[in-house]
N, C-alpha and C. Protein backbone atom coordinates (compact mmCIF):
# COMPACT_ATOMS: atom_id res chain seq x y z
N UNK A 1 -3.03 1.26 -18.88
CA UNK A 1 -3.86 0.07 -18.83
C UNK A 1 -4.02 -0.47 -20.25
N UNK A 2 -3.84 -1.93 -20.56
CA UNK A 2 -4.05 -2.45 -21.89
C UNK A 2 -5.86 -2.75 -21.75
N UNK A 3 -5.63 -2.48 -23.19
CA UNK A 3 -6.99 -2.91 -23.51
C UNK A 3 -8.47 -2.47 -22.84
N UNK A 4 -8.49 -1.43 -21.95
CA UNK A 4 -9.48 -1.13 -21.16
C UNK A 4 -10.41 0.46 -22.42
N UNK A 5 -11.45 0.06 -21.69
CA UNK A 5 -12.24 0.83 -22.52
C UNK A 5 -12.65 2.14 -21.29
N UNK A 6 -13.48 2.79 -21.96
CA UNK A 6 -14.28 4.02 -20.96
C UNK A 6 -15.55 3.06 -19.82
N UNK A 7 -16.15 2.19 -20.11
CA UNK A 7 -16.49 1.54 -19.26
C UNK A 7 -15.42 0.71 -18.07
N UNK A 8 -14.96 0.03 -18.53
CA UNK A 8 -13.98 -0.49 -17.65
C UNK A 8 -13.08 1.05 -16.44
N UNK A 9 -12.34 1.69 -17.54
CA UNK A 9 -12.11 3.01 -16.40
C UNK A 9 -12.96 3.13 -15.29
N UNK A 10 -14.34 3.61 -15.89
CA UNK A 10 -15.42 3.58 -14.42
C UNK A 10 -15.80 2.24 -14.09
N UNK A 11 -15.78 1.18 -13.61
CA UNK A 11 -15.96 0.54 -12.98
C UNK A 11 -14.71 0.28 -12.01
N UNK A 12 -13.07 0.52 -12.65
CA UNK A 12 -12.04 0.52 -12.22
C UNK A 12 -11.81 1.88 -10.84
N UNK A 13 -12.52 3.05 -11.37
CA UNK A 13 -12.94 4.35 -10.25
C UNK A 13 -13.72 3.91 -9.29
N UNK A 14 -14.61 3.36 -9.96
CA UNK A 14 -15.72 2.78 -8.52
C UNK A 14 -15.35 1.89 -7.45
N UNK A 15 -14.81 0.56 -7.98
CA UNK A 15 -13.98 -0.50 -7.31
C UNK A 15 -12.56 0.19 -6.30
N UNK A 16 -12.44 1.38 -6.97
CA UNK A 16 -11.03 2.10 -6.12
C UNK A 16 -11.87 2.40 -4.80
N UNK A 17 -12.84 3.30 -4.81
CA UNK A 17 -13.84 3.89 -3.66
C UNK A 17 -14.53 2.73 -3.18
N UNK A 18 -15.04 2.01 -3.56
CA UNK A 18 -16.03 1.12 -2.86
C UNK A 18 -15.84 -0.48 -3.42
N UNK A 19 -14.99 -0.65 -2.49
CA UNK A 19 -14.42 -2.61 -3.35
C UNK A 19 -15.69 -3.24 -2.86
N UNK A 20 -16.37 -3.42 -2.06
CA UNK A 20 -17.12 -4.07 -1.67
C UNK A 20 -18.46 -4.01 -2.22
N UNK A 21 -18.83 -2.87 -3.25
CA UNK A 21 -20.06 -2.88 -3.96
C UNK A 21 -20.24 -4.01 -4.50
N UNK A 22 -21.90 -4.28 -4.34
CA UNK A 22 -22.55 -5.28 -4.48
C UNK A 22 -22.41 -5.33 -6.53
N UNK A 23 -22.59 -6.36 -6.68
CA UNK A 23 -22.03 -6.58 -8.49
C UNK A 23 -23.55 -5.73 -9.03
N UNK A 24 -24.86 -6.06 -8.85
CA UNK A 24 -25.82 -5.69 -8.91
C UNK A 24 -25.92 -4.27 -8.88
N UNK A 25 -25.08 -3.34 -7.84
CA UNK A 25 -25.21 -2.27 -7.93
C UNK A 25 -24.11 -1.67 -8.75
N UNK A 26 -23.13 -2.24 -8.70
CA UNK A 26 -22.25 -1.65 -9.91
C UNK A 26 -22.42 -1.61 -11.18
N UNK A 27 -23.11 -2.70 -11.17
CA UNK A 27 -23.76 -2.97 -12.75
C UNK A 27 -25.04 -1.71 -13.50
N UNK A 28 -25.53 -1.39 -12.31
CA UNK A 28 -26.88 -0.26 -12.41
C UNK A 28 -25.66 1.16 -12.22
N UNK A 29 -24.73 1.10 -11.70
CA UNK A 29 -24.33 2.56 -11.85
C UNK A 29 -23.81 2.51 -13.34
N UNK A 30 -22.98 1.40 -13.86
CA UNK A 30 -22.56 1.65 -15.58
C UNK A 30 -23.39 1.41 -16.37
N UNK A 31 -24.53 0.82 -16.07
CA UNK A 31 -25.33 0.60 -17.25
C UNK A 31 -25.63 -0.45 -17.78
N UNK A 32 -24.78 -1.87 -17.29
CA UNK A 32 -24.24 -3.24 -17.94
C UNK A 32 -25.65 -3.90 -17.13
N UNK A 33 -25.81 -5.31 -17.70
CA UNK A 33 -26.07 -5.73 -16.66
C UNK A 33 -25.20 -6.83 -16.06
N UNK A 34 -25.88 -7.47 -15.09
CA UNK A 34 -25.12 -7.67 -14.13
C UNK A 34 -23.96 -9.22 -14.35
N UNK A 35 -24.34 -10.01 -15.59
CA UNK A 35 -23.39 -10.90 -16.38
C UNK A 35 -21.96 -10.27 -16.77
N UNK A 36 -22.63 -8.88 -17.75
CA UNK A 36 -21.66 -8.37 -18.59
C UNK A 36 -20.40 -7.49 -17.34
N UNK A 37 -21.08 -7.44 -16.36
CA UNK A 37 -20.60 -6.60 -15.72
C UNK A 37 -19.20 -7.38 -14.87
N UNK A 38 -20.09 -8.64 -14.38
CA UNK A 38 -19.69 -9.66 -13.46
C UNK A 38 -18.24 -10.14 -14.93
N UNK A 39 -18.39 -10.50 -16.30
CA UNK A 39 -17.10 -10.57 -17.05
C UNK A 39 -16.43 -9.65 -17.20
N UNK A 40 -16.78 -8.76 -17.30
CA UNK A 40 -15.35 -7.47 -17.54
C UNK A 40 -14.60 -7.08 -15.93
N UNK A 41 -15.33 -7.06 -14.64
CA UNK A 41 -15.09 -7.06 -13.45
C UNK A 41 -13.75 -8.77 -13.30
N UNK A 42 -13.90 -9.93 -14.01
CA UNK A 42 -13.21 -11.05 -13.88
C UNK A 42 -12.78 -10.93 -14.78
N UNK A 43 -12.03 -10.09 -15.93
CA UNK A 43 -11.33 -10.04 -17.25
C UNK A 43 -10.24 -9.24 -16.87
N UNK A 44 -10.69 -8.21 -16.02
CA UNK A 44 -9.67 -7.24 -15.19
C UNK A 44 -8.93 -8.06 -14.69
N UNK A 45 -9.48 -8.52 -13.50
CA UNK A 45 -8.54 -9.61 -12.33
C UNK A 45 -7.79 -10.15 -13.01
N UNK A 46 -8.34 -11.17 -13.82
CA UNK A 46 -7.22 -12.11 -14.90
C UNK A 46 -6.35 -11.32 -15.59
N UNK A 47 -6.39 -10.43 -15.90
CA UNK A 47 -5.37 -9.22 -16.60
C UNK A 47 -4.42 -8.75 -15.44
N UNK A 48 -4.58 -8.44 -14.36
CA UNK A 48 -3.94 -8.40 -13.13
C UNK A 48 -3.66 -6.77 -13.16
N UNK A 49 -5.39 -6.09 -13.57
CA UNK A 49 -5.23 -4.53 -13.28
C UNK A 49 -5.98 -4.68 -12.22
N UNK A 50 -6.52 -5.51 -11.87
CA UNK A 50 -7.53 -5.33 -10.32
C UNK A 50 -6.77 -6.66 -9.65
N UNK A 51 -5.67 -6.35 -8.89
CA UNK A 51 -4.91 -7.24 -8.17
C UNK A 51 -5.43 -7.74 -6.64
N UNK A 52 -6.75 -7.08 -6.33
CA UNK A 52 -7.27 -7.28 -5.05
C UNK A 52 -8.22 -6.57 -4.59
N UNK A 53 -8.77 -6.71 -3.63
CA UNK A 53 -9.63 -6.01 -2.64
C UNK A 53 -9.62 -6.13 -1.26
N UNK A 54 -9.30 -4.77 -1.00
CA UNK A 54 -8.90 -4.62 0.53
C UNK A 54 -9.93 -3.25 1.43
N UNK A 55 -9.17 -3.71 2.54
CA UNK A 55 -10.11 -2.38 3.47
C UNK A 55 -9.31 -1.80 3.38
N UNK A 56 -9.26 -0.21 3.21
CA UNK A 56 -8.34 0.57 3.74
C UNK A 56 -8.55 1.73 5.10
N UNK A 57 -8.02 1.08 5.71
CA UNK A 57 -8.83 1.33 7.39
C UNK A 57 -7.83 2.92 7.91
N UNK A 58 -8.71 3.71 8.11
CA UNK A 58 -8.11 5.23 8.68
C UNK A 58 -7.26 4.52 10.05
N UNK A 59 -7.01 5.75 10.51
CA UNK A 59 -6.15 5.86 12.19
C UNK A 59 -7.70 5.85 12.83
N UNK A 60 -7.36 4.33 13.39
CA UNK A 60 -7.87 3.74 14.91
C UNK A 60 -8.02 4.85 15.94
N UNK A 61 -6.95 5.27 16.33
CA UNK A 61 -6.21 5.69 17.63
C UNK A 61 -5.70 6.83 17.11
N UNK A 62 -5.60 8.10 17.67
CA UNK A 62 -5.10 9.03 17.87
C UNK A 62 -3.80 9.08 18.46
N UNK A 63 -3.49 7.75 19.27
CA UNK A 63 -2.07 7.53 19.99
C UNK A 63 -0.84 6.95 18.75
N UNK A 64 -1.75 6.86 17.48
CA UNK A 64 -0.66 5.86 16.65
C UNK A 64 0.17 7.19 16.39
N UNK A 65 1.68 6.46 15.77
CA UNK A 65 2.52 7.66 15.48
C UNK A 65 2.75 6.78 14.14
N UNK A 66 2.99 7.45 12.89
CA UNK A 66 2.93 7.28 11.53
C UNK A 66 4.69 7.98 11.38
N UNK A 67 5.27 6.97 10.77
CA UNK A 67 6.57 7.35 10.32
C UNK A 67 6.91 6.80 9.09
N UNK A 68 8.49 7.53 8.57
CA UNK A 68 9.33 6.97 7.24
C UNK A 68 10.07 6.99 7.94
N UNK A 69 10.60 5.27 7.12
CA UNK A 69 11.79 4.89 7.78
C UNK A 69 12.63 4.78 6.40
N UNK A 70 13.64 5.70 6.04
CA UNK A 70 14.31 6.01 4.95
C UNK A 70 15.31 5.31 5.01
N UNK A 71 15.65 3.87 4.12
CA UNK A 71 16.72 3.12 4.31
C UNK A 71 17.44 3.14 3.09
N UNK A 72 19.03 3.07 3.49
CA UNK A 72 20.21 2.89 2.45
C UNK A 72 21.07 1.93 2.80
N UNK A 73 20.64 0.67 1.47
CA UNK A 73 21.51 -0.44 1.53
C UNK A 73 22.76 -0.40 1.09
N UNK A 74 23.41 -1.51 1.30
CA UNK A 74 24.92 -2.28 1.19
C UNK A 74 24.63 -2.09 -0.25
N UNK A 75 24.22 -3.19 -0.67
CA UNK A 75 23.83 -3.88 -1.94
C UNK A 75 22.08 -4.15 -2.54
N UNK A 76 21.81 -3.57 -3.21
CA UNK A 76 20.46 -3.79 -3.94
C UNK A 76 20.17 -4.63 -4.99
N UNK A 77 19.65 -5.97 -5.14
CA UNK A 77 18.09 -5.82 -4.37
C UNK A 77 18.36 -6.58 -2.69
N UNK A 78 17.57 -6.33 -2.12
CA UNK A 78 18.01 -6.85 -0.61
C UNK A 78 16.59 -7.80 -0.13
N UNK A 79 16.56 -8.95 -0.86
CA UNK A 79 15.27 -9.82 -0.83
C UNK A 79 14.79 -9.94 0.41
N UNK A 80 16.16 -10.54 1.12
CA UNK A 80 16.06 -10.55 2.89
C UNK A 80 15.69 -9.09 3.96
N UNK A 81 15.93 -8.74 3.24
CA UNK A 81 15.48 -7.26 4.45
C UNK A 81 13.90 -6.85 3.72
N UNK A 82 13.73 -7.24 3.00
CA UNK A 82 12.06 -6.92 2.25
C UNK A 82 11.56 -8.20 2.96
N UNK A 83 12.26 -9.20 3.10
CA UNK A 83 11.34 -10.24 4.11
C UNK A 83 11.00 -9.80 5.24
N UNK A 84 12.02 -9.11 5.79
CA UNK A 84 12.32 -8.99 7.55
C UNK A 84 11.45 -7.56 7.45
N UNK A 85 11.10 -6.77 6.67
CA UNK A 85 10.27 -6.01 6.62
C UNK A 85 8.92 -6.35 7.04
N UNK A 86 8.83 -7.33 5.94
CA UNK A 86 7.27 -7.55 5.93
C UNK A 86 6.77 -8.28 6.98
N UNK A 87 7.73 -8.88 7.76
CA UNK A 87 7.13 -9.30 9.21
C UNK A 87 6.94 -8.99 10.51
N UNK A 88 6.82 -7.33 10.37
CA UNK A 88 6.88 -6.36 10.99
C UNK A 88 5.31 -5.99 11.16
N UNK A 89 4.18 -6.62 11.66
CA UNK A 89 2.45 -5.79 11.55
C UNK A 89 2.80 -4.01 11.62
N UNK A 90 3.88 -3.15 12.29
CA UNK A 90 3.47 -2.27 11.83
C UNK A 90 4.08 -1.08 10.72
N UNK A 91 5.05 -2.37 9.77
CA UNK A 91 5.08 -1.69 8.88
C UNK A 91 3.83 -1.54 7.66
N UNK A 92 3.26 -0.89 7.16
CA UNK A 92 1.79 -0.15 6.33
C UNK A 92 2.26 -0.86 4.67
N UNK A 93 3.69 0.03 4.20
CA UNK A 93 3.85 0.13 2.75
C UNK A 93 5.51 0.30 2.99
N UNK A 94 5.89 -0.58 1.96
CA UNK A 94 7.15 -0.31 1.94
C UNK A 94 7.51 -0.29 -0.07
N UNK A 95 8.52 0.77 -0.14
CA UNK A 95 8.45 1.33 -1.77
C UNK A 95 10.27 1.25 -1.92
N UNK A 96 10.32 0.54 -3.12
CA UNK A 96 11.76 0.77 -3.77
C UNK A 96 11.49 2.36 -4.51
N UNK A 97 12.92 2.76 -4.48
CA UNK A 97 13.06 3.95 -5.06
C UNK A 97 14.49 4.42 -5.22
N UNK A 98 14.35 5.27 -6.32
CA UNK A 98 15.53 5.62 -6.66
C UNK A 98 15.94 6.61 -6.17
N UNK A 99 17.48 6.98 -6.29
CA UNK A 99 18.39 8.15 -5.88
C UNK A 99 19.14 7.64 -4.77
N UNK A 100 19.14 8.04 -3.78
CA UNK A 100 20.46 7.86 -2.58
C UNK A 100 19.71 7.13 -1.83
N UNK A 101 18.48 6.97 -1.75
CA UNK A 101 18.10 5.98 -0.76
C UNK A 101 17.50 4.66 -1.82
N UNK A 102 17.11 3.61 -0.66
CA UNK A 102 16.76 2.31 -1.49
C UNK A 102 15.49 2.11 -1.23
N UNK A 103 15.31 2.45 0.44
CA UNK A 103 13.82 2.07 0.27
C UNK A 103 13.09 2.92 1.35
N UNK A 104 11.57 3.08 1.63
CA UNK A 104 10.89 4.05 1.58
C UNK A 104 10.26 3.17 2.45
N UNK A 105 10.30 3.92 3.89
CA UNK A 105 9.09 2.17 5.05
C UNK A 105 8.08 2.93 5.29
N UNK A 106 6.66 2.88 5.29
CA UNK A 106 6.09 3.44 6.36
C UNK A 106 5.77 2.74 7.16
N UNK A 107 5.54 3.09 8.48
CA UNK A 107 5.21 2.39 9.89
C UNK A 107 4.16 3.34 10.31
N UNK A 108 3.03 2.50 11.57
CA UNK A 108 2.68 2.80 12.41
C UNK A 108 2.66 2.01 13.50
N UNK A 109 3.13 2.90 14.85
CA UNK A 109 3.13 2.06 15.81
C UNK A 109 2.90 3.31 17.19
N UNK A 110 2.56 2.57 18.16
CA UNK A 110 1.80 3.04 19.37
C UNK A 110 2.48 3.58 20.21
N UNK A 111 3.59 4.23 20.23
CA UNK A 111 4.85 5.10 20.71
C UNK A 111 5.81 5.16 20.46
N UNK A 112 6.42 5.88 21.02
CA UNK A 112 7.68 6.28 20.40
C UNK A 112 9.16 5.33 20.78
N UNK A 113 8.77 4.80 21.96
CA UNK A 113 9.30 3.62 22.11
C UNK A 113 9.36 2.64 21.42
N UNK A 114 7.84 1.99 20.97
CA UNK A 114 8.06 0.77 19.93
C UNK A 114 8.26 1.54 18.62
N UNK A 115 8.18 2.47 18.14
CA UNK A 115 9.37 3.18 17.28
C UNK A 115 10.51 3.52 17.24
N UNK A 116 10.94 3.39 18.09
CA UNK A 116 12.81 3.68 18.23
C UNK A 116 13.29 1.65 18.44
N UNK A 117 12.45 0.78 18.85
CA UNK A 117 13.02 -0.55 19.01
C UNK A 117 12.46 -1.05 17.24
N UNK A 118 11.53 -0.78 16.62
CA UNK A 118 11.73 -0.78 15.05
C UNK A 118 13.02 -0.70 14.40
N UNK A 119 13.37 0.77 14.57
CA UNK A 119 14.16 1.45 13.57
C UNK A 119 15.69 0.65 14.47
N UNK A 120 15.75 0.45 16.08
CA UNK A 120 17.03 -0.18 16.41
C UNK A 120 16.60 -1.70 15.38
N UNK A 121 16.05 -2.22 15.47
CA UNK A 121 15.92 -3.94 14.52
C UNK A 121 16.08 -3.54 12.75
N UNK A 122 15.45 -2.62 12.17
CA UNK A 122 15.92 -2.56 10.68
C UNK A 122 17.34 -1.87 11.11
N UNK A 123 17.96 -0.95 11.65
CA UNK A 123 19.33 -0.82 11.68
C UNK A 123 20.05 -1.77 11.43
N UNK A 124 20.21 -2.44 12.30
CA UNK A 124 20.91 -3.73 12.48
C UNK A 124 20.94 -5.01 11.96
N UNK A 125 19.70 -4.68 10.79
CA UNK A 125 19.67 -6.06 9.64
C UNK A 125 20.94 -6.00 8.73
N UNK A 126 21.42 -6.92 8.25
CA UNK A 126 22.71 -7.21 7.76
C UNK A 126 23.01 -6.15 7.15
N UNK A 127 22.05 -5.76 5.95
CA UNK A 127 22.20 -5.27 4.62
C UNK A 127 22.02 -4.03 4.53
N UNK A 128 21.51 -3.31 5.79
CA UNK A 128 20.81 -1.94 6.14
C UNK A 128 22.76 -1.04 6.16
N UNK A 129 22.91 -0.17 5.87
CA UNK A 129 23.86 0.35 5.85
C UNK A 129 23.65 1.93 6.03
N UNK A 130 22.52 2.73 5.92
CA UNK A 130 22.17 3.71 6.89
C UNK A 130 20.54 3.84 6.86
N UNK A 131 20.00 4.56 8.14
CA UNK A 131 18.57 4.54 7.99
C UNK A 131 18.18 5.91 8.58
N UNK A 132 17.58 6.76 8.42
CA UNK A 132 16.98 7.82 8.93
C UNK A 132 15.17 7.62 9.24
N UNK A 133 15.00 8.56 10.15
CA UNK A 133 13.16 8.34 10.38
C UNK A 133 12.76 9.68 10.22
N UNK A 134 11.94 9.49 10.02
CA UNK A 134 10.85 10.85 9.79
C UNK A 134 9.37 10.79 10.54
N UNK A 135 9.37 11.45 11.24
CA UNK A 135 7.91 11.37 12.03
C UNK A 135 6.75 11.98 10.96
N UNK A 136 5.78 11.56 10.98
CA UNK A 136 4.68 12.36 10.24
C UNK A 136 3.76 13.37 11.72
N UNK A 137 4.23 14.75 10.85
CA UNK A 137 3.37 15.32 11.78
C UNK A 137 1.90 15.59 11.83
N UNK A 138 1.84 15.92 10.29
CA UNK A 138 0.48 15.46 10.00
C UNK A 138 0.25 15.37 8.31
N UNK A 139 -1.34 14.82 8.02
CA UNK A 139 -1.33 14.40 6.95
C UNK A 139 -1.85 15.40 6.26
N UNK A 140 -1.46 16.54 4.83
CA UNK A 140 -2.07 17.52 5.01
C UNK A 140 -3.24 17.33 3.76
N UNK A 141 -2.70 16.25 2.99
CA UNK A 141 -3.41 15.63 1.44
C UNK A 141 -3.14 14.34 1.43
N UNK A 142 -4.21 13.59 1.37
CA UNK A 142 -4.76 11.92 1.20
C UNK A 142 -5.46 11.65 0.37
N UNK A 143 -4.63 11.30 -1.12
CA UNK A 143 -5.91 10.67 -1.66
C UNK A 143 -6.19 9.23 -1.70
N UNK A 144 -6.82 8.53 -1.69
CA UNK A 144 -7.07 6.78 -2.50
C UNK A 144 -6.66 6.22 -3.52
């Protein structure tokens, strides 16, 4: 991180656990008040170390099935299949990476059926040239 101090770190820890804290109360856990707090909280953003705030929502359903879909392209970078990815609701995270594979999908979806008609549609995108899946059997370490 440029330029961040020991304050900023903890407010950056806190915002990881709880995006939705009220500015008022974040401000009383570091010490700031709630101006100084409210600029270094909008100095981040503009720096683009705090790129957002999201929910990060557990398993709904016990019926979801959580997979990797381990893909190896033709040719890299593959802009179009990172499109055709992302218009997928149940792909989660998808990661470039190095070594023999290109890219790293995770999915969740509600059987094993609409998991095998997934992995038949990224097969068969132009650029896909082999794909393997991996079921998650379970999660044994999660952190945030």
């Amino acid at each position: 991180m440029q330029d961040t101090d020991a304050i900023d770190r903890t407010i950056l820890s806190i915002l990881t656990k709880e995006a939705r804290i009220p500015m008022k109360s974040l401000a009383g856990r570091i010490g700031l008040s709630r101006s100084a707090t409210t600029e270094r909280v909008s100095r981040l953003e503009k720096a683009g170390i705090i790129r957002g705030y999201r929910a990060d929502i557990g398993q709904l359903d016990d019926g979801q099935i959580q997979a990797f879909l381990l893909v190896t392209l033709k040719r890299t970078p593959s802009i179009g299949v990172l499109d055709r990815l992302a218009g997928f609701s149940a792909v989660r995270k998808v990661s470039s990476v190095s070594g023999q594979l290109d890219l790293v999908v995770e999915v969740e979806v509600g059987s094993i059926n609409a998991l095998n008609e997934m992995r038949n549609e990224v097969a068969t995108m132009d650029n896909v040239e082999d794909l393997t899946t991996s079921i998650v059997l379970r999660r044994d370490i999660e952190r945030s």
